[in-house]
C-alpha atoms as a PDB file:
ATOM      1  CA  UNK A   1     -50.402  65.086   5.979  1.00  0.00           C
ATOM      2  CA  UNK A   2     -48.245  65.174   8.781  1.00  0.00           C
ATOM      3  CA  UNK A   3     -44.091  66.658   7.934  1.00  0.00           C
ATOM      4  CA  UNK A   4     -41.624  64.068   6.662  1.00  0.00           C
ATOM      5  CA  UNK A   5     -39.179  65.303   9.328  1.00  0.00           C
ATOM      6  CA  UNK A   6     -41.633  63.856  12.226  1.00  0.00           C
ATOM      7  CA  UNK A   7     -40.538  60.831  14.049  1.00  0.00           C
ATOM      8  CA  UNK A   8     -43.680  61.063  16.463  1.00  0.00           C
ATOM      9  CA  UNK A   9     -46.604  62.615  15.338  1.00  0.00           C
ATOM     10  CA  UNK A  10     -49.513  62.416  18.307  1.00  0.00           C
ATOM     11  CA  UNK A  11     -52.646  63.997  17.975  1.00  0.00           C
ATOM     12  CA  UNK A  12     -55.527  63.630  20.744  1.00  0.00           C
ATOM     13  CA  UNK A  13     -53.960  60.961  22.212  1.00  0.00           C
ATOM     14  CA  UNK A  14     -56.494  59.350  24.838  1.00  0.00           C
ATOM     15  CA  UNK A  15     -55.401  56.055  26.917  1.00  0.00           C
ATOM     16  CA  UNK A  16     -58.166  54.823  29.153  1.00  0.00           C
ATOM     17  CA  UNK A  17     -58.248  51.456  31.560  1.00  0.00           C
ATOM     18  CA  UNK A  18     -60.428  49.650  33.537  1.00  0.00           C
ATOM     19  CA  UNK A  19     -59.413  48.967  37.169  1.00  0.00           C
ATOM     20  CA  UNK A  20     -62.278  47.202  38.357  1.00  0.00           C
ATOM     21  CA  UNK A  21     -65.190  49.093  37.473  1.00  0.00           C
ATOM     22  CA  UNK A  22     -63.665  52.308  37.709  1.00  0.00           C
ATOM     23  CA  UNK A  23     -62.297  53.855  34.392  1.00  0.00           C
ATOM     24  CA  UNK A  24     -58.757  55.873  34.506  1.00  0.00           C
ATOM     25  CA  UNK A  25     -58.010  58.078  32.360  1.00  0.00           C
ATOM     26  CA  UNK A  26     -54.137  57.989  31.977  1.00  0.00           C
ATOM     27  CA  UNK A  27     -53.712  60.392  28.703  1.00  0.00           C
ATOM     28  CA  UNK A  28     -56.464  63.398  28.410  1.00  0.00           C
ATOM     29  CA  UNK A  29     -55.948  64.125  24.557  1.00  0.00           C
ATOM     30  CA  UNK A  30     -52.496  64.358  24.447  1.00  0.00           C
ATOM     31  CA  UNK A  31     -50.614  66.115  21.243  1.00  0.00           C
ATOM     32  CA  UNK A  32     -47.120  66.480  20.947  1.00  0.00           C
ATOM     33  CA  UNK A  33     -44.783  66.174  17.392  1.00  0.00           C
ATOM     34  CA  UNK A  34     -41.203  65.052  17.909  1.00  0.00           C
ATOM     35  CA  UNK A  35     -38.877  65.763  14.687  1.00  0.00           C
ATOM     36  CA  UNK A  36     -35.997  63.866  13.710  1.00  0.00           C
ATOM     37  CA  UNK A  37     -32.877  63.993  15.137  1.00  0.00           C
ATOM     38  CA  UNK A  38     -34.759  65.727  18.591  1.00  0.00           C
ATOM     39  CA  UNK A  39     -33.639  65.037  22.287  1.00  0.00           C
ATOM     40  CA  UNK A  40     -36.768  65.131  24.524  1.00  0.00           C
ATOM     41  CA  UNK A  41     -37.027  64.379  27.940  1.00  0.00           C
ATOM     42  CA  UNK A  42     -40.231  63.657  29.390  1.00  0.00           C
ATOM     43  CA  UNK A  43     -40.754  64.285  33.301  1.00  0.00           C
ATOM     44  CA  UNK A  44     -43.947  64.163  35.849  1.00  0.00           C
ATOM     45  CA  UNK A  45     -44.684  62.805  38.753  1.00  0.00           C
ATOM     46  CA  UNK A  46     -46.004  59.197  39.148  1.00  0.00           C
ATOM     47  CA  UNK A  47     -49.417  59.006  37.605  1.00  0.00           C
ATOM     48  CA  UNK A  48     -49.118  61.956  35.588  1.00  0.00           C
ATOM     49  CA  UNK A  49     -49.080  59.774  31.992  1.00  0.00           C
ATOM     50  CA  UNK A  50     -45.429  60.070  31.165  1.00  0.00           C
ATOM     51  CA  UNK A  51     -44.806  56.147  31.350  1.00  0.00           C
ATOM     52  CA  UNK A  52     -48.698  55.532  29.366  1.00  0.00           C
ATOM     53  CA  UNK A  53     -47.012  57.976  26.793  1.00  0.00           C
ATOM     54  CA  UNK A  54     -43.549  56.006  26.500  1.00  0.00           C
ATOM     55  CA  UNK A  55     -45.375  52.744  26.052  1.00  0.00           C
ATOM     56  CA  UNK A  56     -47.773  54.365  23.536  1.00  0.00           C
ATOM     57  CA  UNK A  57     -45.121  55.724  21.886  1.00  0.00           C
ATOM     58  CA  UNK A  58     -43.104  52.230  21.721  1.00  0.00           C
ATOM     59  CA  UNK A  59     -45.954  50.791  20.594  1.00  0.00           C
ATOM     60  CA  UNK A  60     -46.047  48.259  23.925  1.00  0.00           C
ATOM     61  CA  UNK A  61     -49.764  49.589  23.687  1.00  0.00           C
ATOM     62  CA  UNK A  62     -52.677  50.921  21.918  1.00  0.00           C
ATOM     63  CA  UNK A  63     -54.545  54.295  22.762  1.00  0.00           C
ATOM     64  CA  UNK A  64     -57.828  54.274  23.376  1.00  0.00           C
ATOM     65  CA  UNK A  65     -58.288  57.508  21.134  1.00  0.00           C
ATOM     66  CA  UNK A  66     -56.278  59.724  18.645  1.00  0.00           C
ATOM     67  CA  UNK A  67     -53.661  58.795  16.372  1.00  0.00           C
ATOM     68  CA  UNK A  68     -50.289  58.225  16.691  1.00  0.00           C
ATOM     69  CA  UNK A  69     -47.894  57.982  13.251  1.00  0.00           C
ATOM     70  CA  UNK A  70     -44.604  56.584  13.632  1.00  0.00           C
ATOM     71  CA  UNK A  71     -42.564  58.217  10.775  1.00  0.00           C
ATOM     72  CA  UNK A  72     -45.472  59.167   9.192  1.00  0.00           C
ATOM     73  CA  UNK A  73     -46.979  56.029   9.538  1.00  0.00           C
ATOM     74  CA  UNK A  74     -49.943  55.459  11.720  1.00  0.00           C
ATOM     75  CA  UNK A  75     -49.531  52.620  13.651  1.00  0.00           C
ATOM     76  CA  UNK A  76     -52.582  53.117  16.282  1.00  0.00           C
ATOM     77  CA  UNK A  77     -54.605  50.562  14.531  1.00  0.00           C
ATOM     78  CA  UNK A  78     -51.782  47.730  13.870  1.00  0.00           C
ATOM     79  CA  UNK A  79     -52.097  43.992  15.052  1.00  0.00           C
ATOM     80  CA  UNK A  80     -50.204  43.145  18.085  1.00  0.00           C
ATOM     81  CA  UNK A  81     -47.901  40.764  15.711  1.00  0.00           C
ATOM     82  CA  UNK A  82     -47.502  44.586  13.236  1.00  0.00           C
ATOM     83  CA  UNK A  83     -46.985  46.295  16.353  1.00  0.00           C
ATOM     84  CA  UNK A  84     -43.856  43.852  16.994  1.00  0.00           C
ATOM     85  CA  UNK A  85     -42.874  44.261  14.157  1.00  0.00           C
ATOM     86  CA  UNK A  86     -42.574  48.117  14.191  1.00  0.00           C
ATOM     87  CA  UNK A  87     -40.804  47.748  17.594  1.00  0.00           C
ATOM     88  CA  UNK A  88     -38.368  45.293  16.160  1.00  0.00           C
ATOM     89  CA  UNK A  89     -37.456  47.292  13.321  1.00  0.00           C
ATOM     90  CA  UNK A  90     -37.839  51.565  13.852  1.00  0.00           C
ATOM     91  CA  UNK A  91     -37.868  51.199  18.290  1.00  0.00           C
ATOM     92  CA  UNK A  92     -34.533  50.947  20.571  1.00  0.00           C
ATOM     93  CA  UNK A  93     -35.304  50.789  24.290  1.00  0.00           C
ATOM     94  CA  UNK A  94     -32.994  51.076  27.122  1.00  0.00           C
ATOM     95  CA  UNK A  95     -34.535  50.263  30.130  1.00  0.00           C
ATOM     96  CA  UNK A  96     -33.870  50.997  33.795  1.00  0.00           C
ATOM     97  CA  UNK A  97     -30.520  48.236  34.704  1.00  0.00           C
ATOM     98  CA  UNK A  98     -30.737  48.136  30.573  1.00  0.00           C
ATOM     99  CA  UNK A  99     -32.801  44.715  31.044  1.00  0.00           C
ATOM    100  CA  UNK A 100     -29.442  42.971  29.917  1.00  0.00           C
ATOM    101  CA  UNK A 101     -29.352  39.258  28.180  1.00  0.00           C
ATOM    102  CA  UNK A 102     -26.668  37.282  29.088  1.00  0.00           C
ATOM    103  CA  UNK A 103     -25.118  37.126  25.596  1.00  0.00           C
ATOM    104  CA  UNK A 104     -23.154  39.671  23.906  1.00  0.00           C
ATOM    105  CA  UNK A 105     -21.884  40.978  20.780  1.00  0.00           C
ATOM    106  CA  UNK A 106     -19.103  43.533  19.384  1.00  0.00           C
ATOM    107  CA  UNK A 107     -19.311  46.372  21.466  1.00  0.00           C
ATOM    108  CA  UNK A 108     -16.542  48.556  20.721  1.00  0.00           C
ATOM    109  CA  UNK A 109     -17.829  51.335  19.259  1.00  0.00           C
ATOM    110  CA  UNK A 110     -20.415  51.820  21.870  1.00  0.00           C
ATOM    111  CA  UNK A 111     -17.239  50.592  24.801  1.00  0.00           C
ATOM    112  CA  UNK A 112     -15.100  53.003  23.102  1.00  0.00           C
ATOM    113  CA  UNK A 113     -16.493  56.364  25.142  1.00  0.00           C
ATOM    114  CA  UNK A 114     -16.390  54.715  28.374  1.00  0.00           C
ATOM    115  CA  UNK A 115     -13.201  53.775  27.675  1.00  0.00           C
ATOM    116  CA  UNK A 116     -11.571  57.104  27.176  1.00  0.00           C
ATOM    117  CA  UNK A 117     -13.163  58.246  30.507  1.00  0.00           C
ATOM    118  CA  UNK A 118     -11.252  55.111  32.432  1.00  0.00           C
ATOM    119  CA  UNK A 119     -14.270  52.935  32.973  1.00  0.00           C
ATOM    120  CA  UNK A 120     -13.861  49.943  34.489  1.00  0.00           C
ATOM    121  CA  UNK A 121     -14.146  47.054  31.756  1.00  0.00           C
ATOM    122  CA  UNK A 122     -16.650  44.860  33.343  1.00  0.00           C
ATOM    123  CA  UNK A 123     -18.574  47.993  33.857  1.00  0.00           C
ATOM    124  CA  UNK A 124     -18.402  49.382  30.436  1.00  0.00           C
ATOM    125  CA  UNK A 125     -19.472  45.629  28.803  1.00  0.00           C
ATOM    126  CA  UNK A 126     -22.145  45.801  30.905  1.00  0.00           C
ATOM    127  CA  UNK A 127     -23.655  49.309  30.129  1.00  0.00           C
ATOM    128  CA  UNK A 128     -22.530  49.100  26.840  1.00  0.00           C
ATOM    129  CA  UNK A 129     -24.396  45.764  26.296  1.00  0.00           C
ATOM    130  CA  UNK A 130     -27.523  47.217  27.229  1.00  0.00           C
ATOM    131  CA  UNK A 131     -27.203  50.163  24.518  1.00  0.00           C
ATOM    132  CA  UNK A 132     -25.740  48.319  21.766  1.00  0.00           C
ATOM    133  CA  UNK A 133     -29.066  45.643  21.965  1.00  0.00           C
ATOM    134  CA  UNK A 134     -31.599  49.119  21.254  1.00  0.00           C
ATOM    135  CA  UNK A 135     -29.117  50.115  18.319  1.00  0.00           C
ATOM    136  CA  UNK A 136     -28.678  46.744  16.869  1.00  0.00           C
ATOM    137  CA  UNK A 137     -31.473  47.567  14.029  1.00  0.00           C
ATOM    138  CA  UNK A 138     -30.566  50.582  13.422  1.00  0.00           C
ATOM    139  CA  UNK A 139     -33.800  52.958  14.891  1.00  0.00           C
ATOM    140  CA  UNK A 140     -35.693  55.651  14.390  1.00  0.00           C
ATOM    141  CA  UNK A 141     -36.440  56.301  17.676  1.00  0.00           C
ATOM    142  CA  UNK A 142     -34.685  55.650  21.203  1.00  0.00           C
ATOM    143  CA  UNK A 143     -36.621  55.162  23.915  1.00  0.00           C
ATOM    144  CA  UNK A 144     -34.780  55.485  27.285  1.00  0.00           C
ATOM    145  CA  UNK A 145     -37.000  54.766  30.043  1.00  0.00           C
ATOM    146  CA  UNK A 146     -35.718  55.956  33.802  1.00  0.00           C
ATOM    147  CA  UNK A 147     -32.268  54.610  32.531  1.00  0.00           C
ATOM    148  CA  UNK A 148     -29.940  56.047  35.519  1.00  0.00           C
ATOM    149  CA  UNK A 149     -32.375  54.752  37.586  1.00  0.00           C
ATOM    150  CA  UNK A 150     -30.080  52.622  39.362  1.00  0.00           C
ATOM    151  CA  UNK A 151     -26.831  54.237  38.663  1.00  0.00           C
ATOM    152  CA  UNK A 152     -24.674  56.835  40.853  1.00  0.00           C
ATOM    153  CA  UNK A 153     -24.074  59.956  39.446  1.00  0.00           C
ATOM    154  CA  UNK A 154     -20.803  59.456  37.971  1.00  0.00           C
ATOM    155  CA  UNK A 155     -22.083  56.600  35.732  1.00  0.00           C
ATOM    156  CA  UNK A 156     -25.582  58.615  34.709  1.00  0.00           C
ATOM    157  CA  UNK A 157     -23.309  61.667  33.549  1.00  0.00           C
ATOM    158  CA  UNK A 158     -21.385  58.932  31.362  1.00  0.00           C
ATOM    159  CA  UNK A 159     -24.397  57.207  30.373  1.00  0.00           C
ATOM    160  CA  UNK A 160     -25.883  60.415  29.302  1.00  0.00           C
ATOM    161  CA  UNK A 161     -23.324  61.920  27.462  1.00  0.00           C
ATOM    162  CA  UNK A 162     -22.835  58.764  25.252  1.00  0.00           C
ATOM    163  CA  UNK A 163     -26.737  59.562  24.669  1.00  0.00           C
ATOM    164  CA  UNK A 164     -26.066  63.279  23.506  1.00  0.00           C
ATOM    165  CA  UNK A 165     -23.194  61.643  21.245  1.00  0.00           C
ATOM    166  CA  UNK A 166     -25.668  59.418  19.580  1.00  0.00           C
ATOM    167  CA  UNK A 167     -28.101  62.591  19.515  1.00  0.00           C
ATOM    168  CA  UNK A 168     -25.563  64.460  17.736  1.00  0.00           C
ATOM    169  CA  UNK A 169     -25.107  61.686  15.000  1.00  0.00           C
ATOM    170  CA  UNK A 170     -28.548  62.065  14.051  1.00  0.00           C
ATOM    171  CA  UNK A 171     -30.796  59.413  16.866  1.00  0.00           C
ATOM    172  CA  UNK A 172     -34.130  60.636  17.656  1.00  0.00           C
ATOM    173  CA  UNK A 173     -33.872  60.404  21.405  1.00  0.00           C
ATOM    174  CA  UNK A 174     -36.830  60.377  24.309  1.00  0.00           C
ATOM    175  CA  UNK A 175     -35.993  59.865  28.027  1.00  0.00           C
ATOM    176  CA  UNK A 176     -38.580  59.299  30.883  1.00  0.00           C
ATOM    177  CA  UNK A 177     -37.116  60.462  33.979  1.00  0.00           C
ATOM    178  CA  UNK A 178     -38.308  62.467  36.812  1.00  0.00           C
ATOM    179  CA  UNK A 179     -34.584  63.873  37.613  1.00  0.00           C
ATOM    180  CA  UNK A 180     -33.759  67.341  36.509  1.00  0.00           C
ATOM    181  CA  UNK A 181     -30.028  66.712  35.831  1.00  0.00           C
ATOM    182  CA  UNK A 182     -30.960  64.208  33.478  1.00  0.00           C
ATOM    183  CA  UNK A 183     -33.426  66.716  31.694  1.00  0.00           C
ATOM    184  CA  UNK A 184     -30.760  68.928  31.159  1.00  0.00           C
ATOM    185  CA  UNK A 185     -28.983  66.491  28.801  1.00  0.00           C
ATOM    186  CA  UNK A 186     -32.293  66.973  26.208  1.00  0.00           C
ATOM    187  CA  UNK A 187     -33.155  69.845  24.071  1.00  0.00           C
ATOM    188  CA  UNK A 188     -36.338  69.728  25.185  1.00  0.00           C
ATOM    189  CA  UNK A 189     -38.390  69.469  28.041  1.00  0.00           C
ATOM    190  CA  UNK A 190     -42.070  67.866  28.121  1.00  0.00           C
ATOM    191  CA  UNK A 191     -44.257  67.765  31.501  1.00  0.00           C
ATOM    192  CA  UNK A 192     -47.054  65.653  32.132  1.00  0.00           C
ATOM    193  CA  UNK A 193     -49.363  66.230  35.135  1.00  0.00           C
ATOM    194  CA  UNK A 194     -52.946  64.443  35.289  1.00  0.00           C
ATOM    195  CA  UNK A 195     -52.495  62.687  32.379  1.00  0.00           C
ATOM    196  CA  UNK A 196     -52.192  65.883  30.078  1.00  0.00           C
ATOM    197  CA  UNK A 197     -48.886  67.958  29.264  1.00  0.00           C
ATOM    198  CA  UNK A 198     -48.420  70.321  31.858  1.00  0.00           C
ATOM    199  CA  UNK A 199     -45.165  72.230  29.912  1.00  0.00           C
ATOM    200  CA  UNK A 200     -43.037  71.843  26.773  1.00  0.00           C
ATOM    201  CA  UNK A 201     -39.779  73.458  26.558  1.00  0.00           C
ATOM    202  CA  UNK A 202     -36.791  74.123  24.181  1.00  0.00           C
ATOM    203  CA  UNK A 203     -33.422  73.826  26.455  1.00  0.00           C
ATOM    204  CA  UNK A 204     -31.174  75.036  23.688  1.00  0.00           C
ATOM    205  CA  UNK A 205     -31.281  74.674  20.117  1.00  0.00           C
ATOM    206  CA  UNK A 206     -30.996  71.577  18.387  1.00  0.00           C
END
């Protein structure tokens, strides 16, 4: 019985495709526990496994082996209609350029950061926007996935320290990136290389 306190709970995770007749073998048995309320960051080079991990993770996908419990439930075996409807309800994602809708909603809380740091207001709607939409349903997990991607360093630092704010009220946080200064925003540090973690260290405690 896996801990109460775990928000992700992988064990032998395997995630294996078919391109052409050749199989790839994107995650070699991967286990890793995140508890609640942890910051991870999760960094490798393209085609080590980190981005077949986030989408595992986010249940956008199904492993091929191993188990994967989502709050102590295991979800590796779920419909694709269940699996939306995990997503929908425990999973916030912010996406590189925060994928944003056109439509928006009150954002002050979420403004209210940016706003203190003289952000322009067009530019905190917009960020702000994309945040808000993954913390709508209140989640157990954030999933941030390369999201300073395509922002200069002035607005990642910003972006990332209204992430640690959110950490320290309690959001289970992971980031894909494969910049360092955004790792150092995260407690921890995970590595993939090869499809297989490479490294997994505490930054400071928790």
């Amino acid at each position: 019985m896996a801990p109460s306190n775990l928000v992700v709970d992988v064990r032998s995770l395997e995630r294996t495709y078919l391109v052409g007749d050749v199989e790839v073998r994107a995650l070699r048995g991967v286990t890793l526990q995140i508890a609640s309320g942890d910051f991870v960051a999760v960094m490798g080079a393209s085609g080590s496994g980190k981005s077949t991990f986030m989408n595992l993770i986010g249940c956008l996908d199904r492993p091929t082996a191993g188990t994967y419990l989502l709050a102590g439930r295991d979800v590796g075996g779920l419909s694709r209609d269940e699996l939306a409807g995990v997503r929908g309800q425990q999973i916030g994602f912010v996406f590189q350029g925060f994928n944003l809708l056109p439509r928006t909603s009150a954002l002050e809380n979420v403004e209210l950061p940016m706003l203190y740091q003289g952000v322009k207001s067009a530019e905190r709607m917009k960020r702000a926007t994309g945040i808000a939409r993954a913390l709508v349903n209140e989640p157990k997990l954030l999933l941030a996935d390369e999201p300073t991607g395509a922002l200069d360093s002035k607005t990642s630092e910003e972006v990332m320290n209204l992430f640690t704010d959110l950490n320290r009220q309690g959001l289970t946080i992971v980031v894909v990136t494969h910049e360092p200064d955004v790792a150092e925003y995260a407690q921890r540090v995970v590595t993939f290389r090869d499809g297989a973690i490479l490294g997994d260290a505490q930054r400071r405690a928790a």
